[in-house]
C-alpha atoms as a PDB file:
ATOM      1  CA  UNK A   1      11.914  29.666  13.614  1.00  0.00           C
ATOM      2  CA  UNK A   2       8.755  27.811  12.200  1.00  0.00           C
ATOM      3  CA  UNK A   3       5.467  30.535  12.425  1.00  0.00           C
ATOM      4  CA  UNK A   4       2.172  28.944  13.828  1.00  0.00           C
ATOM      5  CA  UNK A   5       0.859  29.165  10.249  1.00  0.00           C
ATOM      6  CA  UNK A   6       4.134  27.321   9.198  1.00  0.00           C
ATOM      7  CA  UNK A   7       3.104  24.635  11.498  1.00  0.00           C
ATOM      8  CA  UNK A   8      -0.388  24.230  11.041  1.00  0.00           C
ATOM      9  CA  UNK A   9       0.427  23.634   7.042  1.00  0.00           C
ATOM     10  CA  UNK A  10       3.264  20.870   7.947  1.00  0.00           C
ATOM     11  CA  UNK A  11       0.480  19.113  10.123  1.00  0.00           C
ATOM     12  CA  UNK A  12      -1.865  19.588   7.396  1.00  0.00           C
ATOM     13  CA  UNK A  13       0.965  17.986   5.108  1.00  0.00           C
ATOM     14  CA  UNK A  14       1.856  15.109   7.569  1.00  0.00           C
ATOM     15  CA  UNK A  15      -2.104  14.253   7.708  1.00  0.00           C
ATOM     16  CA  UNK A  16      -2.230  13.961   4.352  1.00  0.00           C
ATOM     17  CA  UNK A  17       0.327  11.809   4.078  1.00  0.00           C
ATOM     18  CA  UNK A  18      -0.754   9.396   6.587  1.00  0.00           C
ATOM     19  CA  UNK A  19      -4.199   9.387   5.524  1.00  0.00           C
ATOM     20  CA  UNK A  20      -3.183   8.485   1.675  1.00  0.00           C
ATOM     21  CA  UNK A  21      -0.489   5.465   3.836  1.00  0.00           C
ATOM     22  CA  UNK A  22      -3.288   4.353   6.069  1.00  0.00           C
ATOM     23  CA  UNK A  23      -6.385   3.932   2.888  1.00  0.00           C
ATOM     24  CA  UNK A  24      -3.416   2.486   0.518  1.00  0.00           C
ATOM     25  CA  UNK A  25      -2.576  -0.440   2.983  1.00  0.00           C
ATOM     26  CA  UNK A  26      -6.148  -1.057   4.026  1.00  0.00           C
ATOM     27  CA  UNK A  27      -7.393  -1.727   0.350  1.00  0.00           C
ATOM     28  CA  UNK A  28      -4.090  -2.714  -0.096  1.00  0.00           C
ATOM     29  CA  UNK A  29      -4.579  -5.931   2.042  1.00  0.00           C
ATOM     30  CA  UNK A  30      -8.285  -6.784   1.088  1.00  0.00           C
ATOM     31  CA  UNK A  31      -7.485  -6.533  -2.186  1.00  0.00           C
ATOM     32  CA  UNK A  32      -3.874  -8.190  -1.693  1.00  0.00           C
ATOM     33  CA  UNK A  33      -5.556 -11.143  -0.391  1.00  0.00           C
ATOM     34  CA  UNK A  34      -7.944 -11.610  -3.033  1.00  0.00           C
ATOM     35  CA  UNK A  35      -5.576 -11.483  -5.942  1.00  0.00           C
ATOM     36  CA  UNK A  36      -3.254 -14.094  -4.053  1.00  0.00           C
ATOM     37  CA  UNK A  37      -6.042 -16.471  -3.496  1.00  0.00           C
ATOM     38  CA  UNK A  38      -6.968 -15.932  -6.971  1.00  0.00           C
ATOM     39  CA  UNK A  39      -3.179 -16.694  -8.162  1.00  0.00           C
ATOM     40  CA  UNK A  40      -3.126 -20.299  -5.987  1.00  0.00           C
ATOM     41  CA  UNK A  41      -5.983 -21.156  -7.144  1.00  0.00           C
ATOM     42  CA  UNK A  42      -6.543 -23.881  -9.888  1.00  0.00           C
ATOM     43  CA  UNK A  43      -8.569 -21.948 -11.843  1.00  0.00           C
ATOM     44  CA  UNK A  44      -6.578 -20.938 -15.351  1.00  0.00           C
ATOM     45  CA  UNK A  45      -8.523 -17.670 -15.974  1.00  0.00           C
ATOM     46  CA  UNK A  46      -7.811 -16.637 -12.309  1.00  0.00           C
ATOM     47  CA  UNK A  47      -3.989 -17.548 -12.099  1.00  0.00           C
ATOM     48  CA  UNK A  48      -3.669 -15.424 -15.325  1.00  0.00           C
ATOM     49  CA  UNK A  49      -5.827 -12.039 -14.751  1.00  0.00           C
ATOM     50  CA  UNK A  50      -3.854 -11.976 -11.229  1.00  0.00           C
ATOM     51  CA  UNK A  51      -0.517 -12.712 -12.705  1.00  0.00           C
ATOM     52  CA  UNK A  52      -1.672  -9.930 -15.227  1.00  0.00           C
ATOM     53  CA  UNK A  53      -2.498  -8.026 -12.376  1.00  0.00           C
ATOM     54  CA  UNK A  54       1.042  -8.444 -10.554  1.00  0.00           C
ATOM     55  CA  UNK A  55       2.980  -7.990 -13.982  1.00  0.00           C
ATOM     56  CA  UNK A  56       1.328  -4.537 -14.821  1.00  0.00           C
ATOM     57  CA  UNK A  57       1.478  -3.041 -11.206  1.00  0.00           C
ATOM     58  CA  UNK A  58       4.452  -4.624 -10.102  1.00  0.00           C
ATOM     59  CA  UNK A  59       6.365  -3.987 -14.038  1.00  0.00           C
ATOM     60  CA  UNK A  60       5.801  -0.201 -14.196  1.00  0.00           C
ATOM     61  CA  UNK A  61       7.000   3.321 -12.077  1.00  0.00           C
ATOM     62  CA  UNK A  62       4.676   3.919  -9.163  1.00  0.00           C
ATOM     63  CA  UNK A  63       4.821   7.827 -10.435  1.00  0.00           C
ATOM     64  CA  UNK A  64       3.760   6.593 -13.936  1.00  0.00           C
ATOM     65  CA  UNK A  65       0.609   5.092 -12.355  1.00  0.00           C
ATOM     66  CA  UNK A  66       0.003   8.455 -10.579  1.00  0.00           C
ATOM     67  CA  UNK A  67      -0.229  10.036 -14.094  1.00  0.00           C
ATOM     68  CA  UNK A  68      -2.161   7.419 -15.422  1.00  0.00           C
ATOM     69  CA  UNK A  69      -4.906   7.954 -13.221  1.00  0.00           C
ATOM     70  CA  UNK A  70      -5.037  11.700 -13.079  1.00  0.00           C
ATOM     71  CA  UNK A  71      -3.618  13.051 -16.154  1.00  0.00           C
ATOM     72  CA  UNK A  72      -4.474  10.453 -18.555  1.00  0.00           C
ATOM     73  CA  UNK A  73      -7.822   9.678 -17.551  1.00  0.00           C
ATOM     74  CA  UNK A  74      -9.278  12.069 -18.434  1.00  0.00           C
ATOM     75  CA  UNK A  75      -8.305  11.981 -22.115  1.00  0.00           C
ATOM     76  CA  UNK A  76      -9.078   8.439 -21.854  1.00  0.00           C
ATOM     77  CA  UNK A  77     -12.076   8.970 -21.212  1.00  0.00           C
ATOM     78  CA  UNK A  78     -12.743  12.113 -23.421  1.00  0.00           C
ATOM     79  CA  UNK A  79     -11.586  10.066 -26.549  1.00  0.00           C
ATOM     80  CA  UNK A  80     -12.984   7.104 -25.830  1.00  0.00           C
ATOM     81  CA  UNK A  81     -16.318   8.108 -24.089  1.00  0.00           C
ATOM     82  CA  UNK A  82     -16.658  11.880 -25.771  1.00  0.00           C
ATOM     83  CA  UNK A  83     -16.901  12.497 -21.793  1.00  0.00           C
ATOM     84  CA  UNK A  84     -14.103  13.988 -19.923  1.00  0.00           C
ATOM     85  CA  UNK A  85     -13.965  11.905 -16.567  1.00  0.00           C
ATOM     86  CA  UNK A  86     -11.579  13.785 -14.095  1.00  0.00           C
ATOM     87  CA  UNK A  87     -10.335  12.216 -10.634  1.00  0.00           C
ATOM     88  CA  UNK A  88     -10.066  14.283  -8.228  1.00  0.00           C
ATOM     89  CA  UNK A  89      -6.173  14.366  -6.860  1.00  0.00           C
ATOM     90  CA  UNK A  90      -6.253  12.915  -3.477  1.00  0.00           C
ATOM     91  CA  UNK A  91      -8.761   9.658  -5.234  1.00  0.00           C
ATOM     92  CA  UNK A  92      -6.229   9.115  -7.931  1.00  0.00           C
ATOM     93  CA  UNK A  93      -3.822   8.837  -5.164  1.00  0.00           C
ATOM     94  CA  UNK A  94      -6.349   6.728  -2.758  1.00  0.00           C
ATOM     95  CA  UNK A  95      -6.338   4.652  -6.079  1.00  0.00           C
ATOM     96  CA  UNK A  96      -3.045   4.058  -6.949  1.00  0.00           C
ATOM     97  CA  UNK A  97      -1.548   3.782  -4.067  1.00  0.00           C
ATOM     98  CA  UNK A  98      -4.164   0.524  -3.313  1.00  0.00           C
ATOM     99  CA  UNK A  99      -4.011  -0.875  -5.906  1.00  0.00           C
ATOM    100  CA  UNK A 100       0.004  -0.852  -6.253  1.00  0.00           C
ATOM    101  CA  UNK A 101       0.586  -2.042  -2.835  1.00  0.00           C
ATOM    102  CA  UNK A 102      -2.136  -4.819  -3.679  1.00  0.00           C
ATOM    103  CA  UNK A 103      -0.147  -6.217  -6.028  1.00  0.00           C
ATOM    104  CA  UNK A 104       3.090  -6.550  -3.773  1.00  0.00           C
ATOM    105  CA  UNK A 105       0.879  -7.670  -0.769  1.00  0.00           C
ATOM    106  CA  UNK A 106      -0.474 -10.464  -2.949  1.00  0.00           C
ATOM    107  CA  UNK A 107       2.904 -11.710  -3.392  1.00  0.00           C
ATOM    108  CA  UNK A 108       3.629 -11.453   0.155  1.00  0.00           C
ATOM    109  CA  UNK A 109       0.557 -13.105   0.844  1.00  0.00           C
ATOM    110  CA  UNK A 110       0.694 -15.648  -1.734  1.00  0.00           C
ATOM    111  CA  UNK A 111       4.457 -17.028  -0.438  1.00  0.00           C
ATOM    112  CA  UNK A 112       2.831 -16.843   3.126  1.00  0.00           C
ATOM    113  CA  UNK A 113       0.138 -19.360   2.660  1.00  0.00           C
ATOM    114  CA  UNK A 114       2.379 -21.407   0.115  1.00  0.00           C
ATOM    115  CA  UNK A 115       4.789 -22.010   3.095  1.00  0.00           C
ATOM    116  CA  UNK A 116       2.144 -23.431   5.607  1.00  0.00           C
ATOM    117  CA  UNK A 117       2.806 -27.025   5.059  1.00  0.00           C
ATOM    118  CA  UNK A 118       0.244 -29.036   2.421  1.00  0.00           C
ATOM    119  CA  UNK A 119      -0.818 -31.263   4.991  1.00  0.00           C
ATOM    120  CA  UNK A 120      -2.819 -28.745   6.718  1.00  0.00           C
ATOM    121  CA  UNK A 121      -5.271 -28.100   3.786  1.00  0.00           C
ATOM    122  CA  UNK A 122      -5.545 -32.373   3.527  1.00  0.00           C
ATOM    123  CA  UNK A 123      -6.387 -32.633   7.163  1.00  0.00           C
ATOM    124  CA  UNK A 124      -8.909 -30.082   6.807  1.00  0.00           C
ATOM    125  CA  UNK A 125     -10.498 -31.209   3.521  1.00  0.00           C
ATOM    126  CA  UNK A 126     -10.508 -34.738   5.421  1.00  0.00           C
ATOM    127  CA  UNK A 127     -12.783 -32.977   8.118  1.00  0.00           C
ATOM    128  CA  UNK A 128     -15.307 -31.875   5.466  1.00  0.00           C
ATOM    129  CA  UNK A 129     -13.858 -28.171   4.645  1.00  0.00           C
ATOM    130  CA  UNK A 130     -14.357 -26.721   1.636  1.00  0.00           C
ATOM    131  CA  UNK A 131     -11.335 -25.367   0.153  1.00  0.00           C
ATOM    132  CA  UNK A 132     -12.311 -21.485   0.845  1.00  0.00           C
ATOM    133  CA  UNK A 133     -13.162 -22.479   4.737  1.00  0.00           C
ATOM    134  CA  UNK A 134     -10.093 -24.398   4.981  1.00  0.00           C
ATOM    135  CA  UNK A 135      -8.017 -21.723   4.001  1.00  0.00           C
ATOM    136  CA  UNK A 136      -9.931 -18.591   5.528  1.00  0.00           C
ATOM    137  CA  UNK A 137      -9.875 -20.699   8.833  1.00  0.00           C
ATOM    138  CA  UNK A 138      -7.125 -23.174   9.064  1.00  0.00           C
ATOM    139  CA  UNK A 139      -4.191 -21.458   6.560  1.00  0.00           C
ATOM    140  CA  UNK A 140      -4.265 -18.048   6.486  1.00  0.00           C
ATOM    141  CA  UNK A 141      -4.548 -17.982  10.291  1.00  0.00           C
ATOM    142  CA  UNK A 142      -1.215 -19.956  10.772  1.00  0.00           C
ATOM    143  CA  UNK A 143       0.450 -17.373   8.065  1.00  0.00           C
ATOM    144  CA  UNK A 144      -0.013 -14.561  10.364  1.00  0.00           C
ATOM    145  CA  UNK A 145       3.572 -14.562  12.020  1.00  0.00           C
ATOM    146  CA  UNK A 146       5.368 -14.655   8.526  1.00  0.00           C
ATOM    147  CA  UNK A 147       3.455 -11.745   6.762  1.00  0.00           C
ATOM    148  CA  UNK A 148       4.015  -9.361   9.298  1.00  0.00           C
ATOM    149  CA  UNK A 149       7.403  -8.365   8.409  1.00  0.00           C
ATOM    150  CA  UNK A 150       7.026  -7.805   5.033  1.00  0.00           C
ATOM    151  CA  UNK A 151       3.940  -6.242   5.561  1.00  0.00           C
ATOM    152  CA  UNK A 152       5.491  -3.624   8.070  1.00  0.00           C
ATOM    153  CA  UNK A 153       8.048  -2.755   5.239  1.00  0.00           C
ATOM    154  CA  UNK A 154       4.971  -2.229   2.771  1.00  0.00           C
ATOM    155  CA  UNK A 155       4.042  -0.439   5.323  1.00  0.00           C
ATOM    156  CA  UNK A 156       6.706   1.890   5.943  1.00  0.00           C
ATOM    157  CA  UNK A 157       7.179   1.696   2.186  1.00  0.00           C
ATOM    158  CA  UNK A 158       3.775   3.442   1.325  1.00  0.00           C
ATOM    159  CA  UNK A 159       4.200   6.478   4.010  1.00  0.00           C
ATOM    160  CA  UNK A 160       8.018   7.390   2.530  1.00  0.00           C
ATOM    161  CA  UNK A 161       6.205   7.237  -1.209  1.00  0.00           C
ATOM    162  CA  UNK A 162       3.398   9.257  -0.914  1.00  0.00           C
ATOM    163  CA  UNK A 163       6.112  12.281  -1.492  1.00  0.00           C
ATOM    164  CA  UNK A 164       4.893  11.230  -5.243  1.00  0.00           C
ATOM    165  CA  UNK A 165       1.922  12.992  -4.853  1.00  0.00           C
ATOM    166  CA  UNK A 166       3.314  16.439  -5.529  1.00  0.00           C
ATOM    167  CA  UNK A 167       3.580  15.300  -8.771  1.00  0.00           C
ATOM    168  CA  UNK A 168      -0.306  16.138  -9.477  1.00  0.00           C
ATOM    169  CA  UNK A 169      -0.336  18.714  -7.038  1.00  0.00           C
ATOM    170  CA  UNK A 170      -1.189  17.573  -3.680  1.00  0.00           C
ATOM    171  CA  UNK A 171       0.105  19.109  -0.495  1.00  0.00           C
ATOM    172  CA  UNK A 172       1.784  16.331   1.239  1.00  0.00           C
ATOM    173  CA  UNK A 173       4.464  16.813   3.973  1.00  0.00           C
ATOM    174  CA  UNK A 174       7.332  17.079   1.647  1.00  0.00           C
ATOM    175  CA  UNK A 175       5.817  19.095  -0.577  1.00  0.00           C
ATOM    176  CA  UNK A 176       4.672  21.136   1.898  1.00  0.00           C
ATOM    177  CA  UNK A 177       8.270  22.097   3.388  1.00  0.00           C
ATOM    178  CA  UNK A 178       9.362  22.295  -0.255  1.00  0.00           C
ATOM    179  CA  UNK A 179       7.285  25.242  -1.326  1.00  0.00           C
ATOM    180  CA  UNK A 180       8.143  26.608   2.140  1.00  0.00           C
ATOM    181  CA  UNK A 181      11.623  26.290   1.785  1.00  0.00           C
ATOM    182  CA  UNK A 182      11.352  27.823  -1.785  1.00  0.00           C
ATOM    183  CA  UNK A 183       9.260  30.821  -0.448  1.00  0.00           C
ATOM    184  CA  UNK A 184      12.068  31.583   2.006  1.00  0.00           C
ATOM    185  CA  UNK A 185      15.357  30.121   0.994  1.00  0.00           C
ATOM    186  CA  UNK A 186      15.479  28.194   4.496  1.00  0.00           C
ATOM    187  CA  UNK A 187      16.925  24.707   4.619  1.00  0.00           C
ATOM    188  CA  UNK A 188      15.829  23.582   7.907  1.00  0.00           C
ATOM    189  CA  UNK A 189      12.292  22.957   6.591  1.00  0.00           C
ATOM    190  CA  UNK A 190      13.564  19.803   5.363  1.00  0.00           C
ATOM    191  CA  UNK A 191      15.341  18.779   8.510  1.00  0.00           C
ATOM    192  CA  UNK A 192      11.360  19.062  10.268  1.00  0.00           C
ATOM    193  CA  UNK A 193      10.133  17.056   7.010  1.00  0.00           C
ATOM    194  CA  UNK A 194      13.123  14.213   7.637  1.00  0.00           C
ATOM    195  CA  UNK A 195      12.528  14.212  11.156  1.00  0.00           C
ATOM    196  CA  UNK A 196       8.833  13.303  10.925  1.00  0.00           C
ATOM    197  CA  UNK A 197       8.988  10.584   8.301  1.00  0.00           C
ATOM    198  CA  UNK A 198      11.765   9.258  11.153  1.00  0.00           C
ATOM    199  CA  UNK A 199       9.564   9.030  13.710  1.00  0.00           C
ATOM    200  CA  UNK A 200       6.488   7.353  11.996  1.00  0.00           C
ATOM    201  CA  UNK A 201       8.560   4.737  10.001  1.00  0.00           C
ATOM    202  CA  UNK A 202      10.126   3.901  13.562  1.00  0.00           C
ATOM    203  CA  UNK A 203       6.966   3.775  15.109  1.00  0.00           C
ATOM    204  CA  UNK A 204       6.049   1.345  12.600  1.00  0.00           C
ATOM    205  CA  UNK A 205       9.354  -0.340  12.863  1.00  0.00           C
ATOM    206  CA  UNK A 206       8.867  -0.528  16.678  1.00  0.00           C
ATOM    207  CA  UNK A 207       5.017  -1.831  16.660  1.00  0.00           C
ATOM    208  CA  UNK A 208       5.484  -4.802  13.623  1.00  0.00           C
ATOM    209  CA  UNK A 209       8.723  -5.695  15.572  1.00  0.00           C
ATOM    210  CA  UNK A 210       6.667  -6.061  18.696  1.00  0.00           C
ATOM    211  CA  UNK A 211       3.845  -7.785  17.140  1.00  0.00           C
ATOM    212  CA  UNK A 212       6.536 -10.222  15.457  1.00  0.00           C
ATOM    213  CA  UNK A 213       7.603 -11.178  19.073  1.00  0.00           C
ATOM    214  CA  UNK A 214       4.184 -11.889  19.975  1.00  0.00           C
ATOM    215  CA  UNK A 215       3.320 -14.091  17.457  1.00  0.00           C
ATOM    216  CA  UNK A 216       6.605 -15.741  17.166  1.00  0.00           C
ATOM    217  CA  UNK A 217       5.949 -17.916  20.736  1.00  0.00           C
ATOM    218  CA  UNK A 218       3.096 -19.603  18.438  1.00  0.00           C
ATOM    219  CA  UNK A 219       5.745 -21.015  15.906  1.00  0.00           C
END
């Protein structure tokens, strides 16, 4: 049986782990959108320092990234600088968690608004739109219904890969019921771990599924 302190530590865990989910897809999607508007654009500098961008973040290990950010920034720093600049953990994660799920939102993003039909951004140059208020209010409005999907599987995505994190040391729910289950040679820790990453990716399943049928009677 799980002890009241047993509990209170998986909760602690499962916080964690939504909290690092919930920042990564917020600055995931403002930043997302940026770098996709930056990658249509018809500006060369742009289109290259966001297919850099998508290359780098998209190209290497999300775990690598993790390292990069906490272990080798500091010695970055110190050997570049002469000043050791340490993150602390939960920031590196806040960090690069955003800024790796930026770079697959953009995509995401960036095919949405591609498939909205050309004439739409015509029409609304023809009604004296500039290209930024034709796409923040005629474009990326009608692309709502086809990013939600994917964006639900970023989503779900993010919350199953913040077990990373116990890579630099940061209690998250797996790692939580992994030191317990070390500490006391119990297996069903894990089965309490499994069961609550099933019930938040479903609730996420269940909710973008929902919203999809919503906006789907617009289409």
């Amino acid at each position: 049986m799980i002890t009241q302190e047993q509990l209170f530590a998986i909760l602690e865990g499962t916080q964690r782990t939504l909290l690092i989910a919930g920042v990564a897809i917020v600055f995931g999607i403002l930043l997302g959108v940026i770098i996709a508007l930056m990658k249509i654009s018809r500006s060369k500098v742009l289109n290259g320092l966001s297919w850099f961008y998508v290359w780098v973040f998209r190209g290497t290990p999300m775990l690598m990234q993790l390292f990069v950010f906490y272990y080798a920034m500091p010695l970055f720093t110190a050997d570049v600088l002469g000043v050791t600049l340490r993150i602390p953990a939960l920031t590196a994660a806040f960090i690069a968690f955003s800024l790796n799920s930026a770079a697959y939102l953009s995509e995401i993003f960036r095919g949405a608004i591609q498939s909205i039909d050309k004439g739409q951004m015509e029409a609304a140059k023809a009604l004296g739109m500039s290209y930024y208020q034709a796409m923040f209010r005629i474009i990326i409005p009608q692309s709502y219904r086809r990013l939600i999907p994917p964006l639900g599987n970023e989503l779900i995505t993010l919350v199953k890969d913040t077990s990373l994190v116990a890579s630099i040391s940061l209690f998250d729910l797996l790692r939580t019921v992994q030191v317990m289950n070390n500490s006391s040679g119990e297996w069903i820790y894990f089965l309490y771990a499994g069961a609550l990453y099933l019930l938040f990716t479903s609730i996420i399943q269940v909710a973008f599924d929902k919203l999809e049928k919503k906006y789907s009677v617009y289409e």
